[in-house]
C-alpha atoms as a PDB file:
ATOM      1  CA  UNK A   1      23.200   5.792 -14.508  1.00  0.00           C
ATOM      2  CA  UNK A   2      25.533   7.050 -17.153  1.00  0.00           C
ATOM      3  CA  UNK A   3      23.327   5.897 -19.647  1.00  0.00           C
ATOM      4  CA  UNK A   4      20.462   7.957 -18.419  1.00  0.00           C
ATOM      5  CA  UNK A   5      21.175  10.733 -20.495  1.00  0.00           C
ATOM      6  CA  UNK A   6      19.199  12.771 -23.653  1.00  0.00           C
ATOM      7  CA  UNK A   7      20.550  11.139 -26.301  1.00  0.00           C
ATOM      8  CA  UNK A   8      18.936   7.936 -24.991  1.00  0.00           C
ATOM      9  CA  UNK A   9      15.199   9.757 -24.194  1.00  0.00           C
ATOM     10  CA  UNK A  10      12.909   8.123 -25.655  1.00  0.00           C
ATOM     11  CA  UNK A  11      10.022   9.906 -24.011  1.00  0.00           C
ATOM     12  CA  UNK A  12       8.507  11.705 -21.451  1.00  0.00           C
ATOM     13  CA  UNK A  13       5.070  12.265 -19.066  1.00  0.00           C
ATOM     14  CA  UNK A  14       4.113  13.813 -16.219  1.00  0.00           C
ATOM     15  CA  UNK A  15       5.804  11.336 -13.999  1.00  0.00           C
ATOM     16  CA  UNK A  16       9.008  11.233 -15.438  1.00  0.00           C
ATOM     17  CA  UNK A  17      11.501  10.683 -18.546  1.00  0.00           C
ATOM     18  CA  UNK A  18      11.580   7.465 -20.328  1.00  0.00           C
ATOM     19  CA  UNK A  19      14.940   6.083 -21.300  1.00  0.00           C
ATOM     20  CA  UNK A  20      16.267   3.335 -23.577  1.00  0.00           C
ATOM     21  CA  UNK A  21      19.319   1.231 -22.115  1.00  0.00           C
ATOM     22  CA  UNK A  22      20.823  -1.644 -23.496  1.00  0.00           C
ATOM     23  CA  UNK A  23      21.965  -3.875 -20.758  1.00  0.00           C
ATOM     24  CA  UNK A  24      25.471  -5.772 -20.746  1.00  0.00           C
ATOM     25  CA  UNK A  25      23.822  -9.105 -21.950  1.00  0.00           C
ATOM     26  CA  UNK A  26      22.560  -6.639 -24.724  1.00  0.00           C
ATOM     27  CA  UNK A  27      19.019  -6.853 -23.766  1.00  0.00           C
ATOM     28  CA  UNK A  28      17.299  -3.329 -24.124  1.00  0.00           C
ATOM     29  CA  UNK A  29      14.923  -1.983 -21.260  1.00  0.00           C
ATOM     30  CA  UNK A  30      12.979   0.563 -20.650  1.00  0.00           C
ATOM     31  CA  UNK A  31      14.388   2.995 -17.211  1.00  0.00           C
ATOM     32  CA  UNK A  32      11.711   5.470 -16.176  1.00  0.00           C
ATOM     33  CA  UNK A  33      13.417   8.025 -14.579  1.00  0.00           C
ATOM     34  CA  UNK A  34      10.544   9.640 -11.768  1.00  0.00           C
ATOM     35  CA  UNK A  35      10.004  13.776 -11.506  1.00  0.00           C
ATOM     36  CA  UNK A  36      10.560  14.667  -8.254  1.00  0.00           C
ATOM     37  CA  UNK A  37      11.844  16.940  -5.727  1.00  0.00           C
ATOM     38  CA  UNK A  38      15.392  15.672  -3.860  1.00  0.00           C
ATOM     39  CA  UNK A  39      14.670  14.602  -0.380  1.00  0.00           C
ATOM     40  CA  UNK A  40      16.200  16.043   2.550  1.00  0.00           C
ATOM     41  CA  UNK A  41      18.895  14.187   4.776  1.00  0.00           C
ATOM     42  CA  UNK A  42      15.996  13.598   7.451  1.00  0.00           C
ATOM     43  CA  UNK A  43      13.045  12.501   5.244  1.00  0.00           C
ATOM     44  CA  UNK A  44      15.876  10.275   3.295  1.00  0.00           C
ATOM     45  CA  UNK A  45      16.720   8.850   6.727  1.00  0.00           C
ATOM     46  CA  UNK A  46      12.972   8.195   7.558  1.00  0.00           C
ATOM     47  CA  UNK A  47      12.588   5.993   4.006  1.00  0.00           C
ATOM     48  CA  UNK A  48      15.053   3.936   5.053  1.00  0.00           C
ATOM     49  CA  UNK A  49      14.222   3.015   8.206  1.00  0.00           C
ATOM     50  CA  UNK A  50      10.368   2.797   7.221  1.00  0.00           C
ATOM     51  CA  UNK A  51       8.908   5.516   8.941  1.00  0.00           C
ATOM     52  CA  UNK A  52       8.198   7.650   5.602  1.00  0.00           C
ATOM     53  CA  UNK A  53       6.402   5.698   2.609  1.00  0.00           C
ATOM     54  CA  UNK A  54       6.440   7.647  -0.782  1.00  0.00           C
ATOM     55  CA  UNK A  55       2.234   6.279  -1.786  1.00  0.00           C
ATOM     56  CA  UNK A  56       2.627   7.393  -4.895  1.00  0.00           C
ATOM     57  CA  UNK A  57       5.998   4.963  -5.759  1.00  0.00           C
ATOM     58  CA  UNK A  58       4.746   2.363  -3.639  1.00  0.00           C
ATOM     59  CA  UNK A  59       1.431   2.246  -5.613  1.00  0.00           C
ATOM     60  CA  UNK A  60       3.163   1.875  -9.162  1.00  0.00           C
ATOM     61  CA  UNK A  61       5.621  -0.506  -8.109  1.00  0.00           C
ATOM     62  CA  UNK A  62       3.049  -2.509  -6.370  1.00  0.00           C
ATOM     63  CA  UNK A  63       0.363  -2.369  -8.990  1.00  0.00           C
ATOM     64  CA  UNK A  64       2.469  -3.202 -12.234  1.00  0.00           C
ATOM     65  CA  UNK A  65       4.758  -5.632  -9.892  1.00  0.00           C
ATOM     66  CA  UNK A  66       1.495  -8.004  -9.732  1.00  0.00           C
ATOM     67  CA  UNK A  67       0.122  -7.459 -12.777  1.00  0.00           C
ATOM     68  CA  UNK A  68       0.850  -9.938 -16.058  1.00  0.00           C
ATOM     69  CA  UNK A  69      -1.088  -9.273 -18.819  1.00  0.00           C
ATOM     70  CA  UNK A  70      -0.093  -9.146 -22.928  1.00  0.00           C
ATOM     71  CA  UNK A  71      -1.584  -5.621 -22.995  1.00  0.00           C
ATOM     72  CA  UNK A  72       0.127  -3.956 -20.144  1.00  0.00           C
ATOM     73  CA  UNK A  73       4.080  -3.709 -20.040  1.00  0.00           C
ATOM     74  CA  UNK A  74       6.219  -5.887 -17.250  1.00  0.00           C
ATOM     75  CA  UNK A  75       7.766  -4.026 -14.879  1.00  0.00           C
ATOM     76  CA  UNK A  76      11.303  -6.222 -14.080  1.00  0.00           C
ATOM     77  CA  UNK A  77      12.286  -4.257 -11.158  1.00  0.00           C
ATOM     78  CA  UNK A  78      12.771  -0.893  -9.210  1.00  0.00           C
ATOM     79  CA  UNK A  79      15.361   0.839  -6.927  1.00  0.00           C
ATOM     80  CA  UNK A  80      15.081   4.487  -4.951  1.00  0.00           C
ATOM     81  CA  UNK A  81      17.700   6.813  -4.110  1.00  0.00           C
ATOM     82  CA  UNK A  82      17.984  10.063  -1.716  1.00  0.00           C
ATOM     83  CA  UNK A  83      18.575  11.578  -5.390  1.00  0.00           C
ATOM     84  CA  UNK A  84      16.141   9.673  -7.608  1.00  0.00           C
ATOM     85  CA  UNK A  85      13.196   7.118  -8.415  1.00  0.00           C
ATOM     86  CA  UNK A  86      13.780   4.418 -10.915  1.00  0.00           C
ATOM     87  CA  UNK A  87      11.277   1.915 -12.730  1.00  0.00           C
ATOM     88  CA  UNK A  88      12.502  -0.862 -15.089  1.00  0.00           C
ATOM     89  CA  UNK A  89      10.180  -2.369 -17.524  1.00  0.00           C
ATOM     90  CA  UNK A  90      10.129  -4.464 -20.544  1.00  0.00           C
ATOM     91  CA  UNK A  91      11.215  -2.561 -23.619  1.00  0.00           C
ATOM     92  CA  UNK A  92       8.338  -2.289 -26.115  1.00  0.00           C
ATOM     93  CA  UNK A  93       9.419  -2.904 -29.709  1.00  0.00           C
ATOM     94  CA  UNK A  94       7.416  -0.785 -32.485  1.00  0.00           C
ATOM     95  CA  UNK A  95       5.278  -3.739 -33.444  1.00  0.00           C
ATOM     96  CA  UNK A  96       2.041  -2.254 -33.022  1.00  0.00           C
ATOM     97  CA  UNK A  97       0.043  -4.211 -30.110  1.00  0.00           C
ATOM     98  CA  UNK A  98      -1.393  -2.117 -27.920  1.00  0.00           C
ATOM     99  CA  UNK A  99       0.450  -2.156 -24.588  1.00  0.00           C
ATOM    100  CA  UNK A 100      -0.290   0.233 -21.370  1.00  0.00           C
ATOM    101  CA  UNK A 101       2.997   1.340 -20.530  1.00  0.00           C
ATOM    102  CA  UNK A 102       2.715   3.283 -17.019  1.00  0.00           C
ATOM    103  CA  UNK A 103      -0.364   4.172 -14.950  1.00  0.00           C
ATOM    104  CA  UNK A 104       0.522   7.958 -15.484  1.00  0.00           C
ATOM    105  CA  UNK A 105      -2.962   8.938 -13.944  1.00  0.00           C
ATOM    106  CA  UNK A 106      -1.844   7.957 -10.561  1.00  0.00           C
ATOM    107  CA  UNK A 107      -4.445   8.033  -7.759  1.00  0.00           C
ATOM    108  CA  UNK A 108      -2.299   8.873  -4.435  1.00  0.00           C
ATOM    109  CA  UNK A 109      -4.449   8.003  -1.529  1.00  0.00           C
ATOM    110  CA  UNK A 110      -3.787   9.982   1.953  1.00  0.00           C
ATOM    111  CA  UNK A 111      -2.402   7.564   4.733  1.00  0.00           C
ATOM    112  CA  UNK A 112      -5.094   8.672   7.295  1.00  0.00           C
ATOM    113  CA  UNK A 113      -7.945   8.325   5.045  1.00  0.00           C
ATOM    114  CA  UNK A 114      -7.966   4.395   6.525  1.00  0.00           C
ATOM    115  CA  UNK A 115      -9.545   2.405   3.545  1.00  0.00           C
ATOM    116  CA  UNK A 116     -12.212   5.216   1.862  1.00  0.00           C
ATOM    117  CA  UNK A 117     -12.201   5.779  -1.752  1.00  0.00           C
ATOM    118  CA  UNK A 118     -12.596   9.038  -1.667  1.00  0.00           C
ATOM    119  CA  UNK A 119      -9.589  10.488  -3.481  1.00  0.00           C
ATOM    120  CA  UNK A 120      -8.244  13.923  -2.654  1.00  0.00           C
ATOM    121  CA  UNK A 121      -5.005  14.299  -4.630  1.00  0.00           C
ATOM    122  CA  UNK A 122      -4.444  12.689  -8.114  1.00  0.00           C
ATOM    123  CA  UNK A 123      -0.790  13.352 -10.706  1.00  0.00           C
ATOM    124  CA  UNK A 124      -1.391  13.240 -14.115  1.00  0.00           C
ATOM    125  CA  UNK A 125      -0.420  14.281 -17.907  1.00  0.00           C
ATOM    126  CA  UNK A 126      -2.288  17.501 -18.964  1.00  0.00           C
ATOM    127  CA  UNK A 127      -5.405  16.955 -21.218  1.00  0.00           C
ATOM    128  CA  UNK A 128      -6.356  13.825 -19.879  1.00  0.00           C
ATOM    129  CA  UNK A 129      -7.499  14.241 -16.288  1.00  0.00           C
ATOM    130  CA  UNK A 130     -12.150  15.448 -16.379  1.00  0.00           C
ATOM    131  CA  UNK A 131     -12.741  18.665 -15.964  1.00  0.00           C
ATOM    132  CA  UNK A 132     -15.374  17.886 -12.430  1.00  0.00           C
ATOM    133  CA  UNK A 133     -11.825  17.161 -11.596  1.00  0.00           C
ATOM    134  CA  UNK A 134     -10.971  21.083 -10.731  1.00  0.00           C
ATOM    135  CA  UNK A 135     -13.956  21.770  -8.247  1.00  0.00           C
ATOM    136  CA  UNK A 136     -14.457  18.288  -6.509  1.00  0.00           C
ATOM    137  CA  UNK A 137     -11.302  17.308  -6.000  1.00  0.00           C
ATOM    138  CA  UNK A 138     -12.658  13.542  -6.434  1.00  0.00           C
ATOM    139  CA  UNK A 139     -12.143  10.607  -8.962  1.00  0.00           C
ATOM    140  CA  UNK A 140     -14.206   8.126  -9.585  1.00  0.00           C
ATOM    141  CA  UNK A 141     -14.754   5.343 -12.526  1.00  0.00           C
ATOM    142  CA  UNK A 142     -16.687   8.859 -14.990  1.00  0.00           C
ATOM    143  CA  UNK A 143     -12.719   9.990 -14.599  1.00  0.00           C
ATOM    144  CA  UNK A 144     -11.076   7.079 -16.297  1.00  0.00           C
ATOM    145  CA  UNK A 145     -13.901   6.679 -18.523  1.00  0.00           C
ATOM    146  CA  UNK A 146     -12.891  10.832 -19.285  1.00  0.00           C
ATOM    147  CA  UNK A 147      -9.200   9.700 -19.983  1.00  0.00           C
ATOM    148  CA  UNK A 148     -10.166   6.740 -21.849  1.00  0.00           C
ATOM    149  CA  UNK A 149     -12.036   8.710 -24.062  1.00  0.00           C
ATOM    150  CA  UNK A 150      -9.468  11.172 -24.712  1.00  0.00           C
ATOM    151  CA  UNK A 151      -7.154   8.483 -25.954  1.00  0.00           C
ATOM    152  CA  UNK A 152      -9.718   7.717 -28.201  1.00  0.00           C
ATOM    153  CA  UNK A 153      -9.376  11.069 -29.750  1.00  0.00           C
ATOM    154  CA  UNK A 154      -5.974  11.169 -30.206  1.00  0.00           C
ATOM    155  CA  UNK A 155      -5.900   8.072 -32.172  1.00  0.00           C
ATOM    156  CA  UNK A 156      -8.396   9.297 -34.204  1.00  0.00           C
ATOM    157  CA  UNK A 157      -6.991  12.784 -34.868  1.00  0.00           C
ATOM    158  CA  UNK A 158      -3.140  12.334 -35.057  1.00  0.00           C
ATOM    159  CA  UNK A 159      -2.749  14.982 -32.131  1.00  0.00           C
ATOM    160  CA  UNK A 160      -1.697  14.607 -28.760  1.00  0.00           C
ATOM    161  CA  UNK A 161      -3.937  16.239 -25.983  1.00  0.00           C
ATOM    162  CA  UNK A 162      -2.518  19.381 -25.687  1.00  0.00           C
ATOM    163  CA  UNK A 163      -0.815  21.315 -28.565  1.00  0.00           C
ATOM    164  CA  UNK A 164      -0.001  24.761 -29.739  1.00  0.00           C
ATOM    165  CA  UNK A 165      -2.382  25.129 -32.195  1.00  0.00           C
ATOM    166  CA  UNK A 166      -5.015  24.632 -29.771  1.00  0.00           C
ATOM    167  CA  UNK A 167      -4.433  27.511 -27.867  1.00  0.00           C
ATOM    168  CA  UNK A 168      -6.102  27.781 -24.725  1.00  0.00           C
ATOM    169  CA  UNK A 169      -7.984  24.699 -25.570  1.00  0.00           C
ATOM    170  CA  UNK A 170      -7.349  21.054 -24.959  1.00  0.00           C
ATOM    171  CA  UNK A 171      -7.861  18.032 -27.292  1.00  0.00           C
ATOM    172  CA  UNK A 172     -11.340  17.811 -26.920  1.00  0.00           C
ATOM    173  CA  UNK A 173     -12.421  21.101 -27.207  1.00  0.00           C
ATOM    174  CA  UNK A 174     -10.728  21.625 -29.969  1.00  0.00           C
ATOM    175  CA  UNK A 175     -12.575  18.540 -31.440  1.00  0.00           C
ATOM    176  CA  UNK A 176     -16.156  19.703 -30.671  1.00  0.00           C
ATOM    177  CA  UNK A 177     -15.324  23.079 -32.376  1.00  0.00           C
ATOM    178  CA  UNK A 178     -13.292  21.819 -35.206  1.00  0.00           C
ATOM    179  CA  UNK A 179     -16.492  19.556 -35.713  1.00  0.00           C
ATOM    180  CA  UNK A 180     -18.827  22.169 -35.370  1.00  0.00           C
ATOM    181  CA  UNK A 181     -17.270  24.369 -37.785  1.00  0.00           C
ATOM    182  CA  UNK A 182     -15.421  22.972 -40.111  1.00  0.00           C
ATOM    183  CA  UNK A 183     -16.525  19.621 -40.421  1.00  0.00           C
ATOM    184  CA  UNK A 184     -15.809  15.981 -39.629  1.00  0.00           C
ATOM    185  CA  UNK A 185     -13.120  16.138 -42.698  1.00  0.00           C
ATOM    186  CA  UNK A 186     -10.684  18.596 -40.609  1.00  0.00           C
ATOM    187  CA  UNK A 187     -10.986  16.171 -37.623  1.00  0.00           C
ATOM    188  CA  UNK A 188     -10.122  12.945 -38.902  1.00  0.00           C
ATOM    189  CA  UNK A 189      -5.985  12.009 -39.203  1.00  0.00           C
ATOM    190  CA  UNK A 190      -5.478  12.409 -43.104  1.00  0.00           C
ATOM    191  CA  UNK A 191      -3.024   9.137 -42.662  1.00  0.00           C
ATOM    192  CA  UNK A 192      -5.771   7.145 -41.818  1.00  0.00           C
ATOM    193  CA  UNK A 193      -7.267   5.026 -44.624  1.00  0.00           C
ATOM    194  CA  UNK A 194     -10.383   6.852 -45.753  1.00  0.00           C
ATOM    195  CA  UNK A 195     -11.912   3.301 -47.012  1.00  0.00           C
ATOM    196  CA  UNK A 196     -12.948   2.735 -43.044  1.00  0.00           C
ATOM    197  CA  UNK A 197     -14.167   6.434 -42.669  1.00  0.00           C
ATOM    198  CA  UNK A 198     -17.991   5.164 -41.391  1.00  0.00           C
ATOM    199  CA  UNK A 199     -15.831   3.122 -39.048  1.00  0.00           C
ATOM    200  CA  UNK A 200     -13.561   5.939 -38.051  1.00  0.00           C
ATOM    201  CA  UNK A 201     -16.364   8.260 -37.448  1.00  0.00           C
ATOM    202  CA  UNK A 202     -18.409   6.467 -35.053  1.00  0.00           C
ATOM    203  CA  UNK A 203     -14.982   5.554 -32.927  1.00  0.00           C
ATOM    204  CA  UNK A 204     -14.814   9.164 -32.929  1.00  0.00           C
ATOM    205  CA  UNK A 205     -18.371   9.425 -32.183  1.00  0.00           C
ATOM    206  CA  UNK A 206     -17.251   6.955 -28.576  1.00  0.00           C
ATOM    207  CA  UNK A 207     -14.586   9.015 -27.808  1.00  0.00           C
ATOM    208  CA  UNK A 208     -16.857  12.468 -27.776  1.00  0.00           C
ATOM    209  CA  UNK A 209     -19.172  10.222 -25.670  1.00  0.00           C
ATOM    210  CA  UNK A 210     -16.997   9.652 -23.322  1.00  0.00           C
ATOM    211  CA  UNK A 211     -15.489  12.625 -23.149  1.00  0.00           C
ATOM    212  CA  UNK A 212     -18.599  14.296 -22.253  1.00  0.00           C
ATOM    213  CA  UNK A 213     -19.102  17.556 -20.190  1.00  0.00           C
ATOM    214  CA  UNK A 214     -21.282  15.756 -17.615  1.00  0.00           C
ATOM    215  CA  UNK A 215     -20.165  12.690 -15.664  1.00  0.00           C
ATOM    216  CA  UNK A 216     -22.924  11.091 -16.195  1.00  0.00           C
ATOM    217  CA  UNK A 217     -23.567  11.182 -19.929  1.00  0.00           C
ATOM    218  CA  UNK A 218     -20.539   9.466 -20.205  1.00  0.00           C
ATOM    219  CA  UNK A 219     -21.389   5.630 -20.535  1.00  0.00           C
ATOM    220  CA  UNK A 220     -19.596   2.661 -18.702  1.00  0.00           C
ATOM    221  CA  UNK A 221     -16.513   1.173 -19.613  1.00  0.00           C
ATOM    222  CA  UNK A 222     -18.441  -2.174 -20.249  1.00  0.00           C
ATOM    223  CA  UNK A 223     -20.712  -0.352 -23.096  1.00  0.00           C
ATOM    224  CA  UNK A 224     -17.637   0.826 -24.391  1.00  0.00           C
ATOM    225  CA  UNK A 225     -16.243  -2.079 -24.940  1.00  0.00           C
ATOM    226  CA  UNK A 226     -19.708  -2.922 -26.371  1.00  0.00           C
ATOM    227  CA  UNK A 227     -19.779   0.047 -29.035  1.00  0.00           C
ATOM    228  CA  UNK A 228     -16.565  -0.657 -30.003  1.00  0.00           C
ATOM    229  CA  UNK A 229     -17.036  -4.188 -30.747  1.00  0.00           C
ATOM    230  CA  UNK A 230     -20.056  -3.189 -32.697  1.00  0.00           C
ATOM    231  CA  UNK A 231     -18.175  -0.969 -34.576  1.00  0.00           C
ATOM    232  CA  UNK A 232     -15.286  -3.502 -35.080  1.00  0.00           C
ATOM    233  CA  UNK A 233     -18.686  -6.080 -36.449  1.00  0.00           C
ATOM    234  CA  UNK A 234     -20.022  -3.638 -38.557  1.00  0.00           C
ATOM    235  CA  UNK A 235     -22.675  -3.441 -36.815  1.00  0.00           C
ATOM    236  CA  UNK A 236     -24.321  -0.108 -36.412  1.00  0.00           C
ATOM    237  CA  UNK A 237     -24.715   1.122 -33.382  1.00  0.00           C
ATOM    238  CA  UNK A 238     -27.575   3.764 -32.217  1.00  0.00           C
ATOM    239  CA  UNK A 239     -26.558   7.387 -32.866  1.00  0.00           C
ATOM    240  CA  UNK A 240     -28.447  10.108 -32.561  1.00  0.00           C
ATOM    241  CA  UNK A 241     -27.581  12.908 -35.601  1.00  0.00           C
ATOM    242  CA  UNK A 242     -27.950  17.003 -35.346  1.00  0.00           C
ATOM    243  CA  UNK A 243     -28.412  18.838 -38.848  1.00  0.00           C
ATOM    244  CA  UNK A 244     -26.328  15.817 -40.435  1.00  0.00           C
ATOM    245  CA  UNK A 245     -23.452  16.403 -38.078  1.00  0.00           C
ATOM    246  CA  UNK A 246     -21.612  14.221 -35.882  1.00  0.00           C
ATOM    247  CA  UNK A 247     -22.865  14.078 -32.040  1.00  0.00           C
ATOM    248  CA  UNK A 248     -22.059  12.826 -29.295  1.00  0.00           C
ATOM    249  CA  UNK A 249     -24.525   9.845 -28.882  1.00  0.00           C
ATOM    250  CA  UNK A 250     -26.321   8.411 -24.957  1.00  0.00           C
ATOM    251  CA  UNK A 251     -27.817   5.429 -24.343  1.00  0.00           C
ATOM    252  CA  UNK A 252     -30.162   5.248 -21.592  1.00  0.00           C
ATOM    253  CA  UNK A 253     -29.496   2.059 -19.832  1.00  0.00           C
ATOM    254  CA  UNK A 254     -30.388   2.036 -16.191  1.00  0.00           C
ATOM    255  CA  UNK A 255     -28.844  -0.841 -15.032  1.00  0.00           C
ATOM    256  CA  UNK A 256     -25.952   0.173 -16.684  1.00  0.00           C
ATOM    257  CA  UNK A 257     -25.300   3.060 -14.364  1.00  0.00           C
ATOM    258  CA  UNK A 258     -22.092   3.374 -12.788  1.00  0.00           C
ATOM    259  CA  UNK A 259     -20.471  -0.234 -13.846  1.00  0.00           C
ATOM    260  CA  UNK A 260     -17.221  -0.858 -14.779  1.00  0.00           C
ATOM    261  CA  UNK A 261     -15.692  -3.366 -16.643  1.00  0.00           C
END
């Protein structure tokens, strides 16, 4: 525990801070370090003698505990306290493969709701989570497909989600208006090598797509993968152009309709 302090941050979400420690063998890990509310004497008691399960720290543990995959970080092991929530996993060295490295949009399913998939509560890191989100109170495969596209953005732009200069706006928003009035120049990261800018633009183009107002003008995660693959082919994929500007582009593929890859 002693080495869960700031100096060894080494970031943080809306589950928790992430920590760097360097075991005794000298192996680093990764310690995420769960938000949360201390429990009381009684509901401690109950977690220990299995009458109290915490869903949302079961689900994590039990997700990325079965899960083995290049592209999604191991997690080695966890351990609970009255006082805190820790999860070990790998330690990801800078060496730029793509790795998913917590499932921060956590879907917490109520005990009694016996099996449905109807969601009623769900934790995770402003900017990402749709906007149907606020007045249904429901998640479905449109929501990741929201989230997925916002990561899209941000790889695209340099910015993360939320950020001062935004205001009262998120990511996205302040996309489509950046867009809209200044210009697919302003949007772009300037680091990124303007040799692949056709390329760059119609990622962008995916991520607006699925980032969409309306659930369902967002497209599947299987055409995803499809556009992008295009894209990555040089291949051209089927936008549809307003006034020369950069749109959001729909395909209209029935059977394609709520599938997920």
């Amino acid at each position: 525990m002693d080495a869960l302090d700031e100096d060894n941050v080494i970031g943080s979400g809306s589950s928790g801070k992430v920590y760097k420690v360097v075991l005794s063998n000298g192996e680093a890990v990764a310690v995420k370090k769960l938000w949360g509310r201390t429990k009381s004497a009684d509901e401690s008691s109950d977690v220990e003698k299995g009458n109290l399960q915490d869903h949302g720290f079961d689900a994590e543990v039990e997700t990325l505990g079965k899960i083995r995959h290049k592209n999604i970080v191991k997690l080695w092991c966890c351990c609970t306290t009255r006082d805190c929530k820790l999860l070990v996993y790998e330690y990801m060295p800078n060496d730029y493969g793509a790795r998913v490295a917590d499932f921060g949009v956590a879907k917490v399913v109520d005990a009694n709701a016996k099996g449905t998939k109807s969601m009623s509560v769900i934790a995770g890191s402003c900017g990402y989570i749709a906007p149907e989100y606020a007045y249904t109170l429901r998640v479905n495969e449109k929501s990741d497909i929201y989230s997925f596209g916002v990561v899209i953005l941000e790889l695209v732009t340099g910015k993360l989600p939320v950020e001062p200069e935004f205001g009262e706006k998120d990511l996205v928003k302040w996309v489509c208006t950046t867009l809209d009035q200044k210009g697919i120049d302003h949007v772009i990261d300037p680091k990124l090598d303007s040799c692949f800018k056709d390329e760059i633009c119609r990622v962008l183009n995916v991520g607006l797509l699925c980032t969409s107002p309306l659930p369902i003008n967002r497209p599947s995660m299987r055409r995803v993968v499809k556009m992008l693959q295009e894209i990555g082919n040089g291949n051209q994929p089927k936008t549809a152009g307003k006034d020369g500007k950069l749109t959001p582009y729909y395909y209209e593929d029935a059977s394609d309709h709520g599938s997920i890859a």
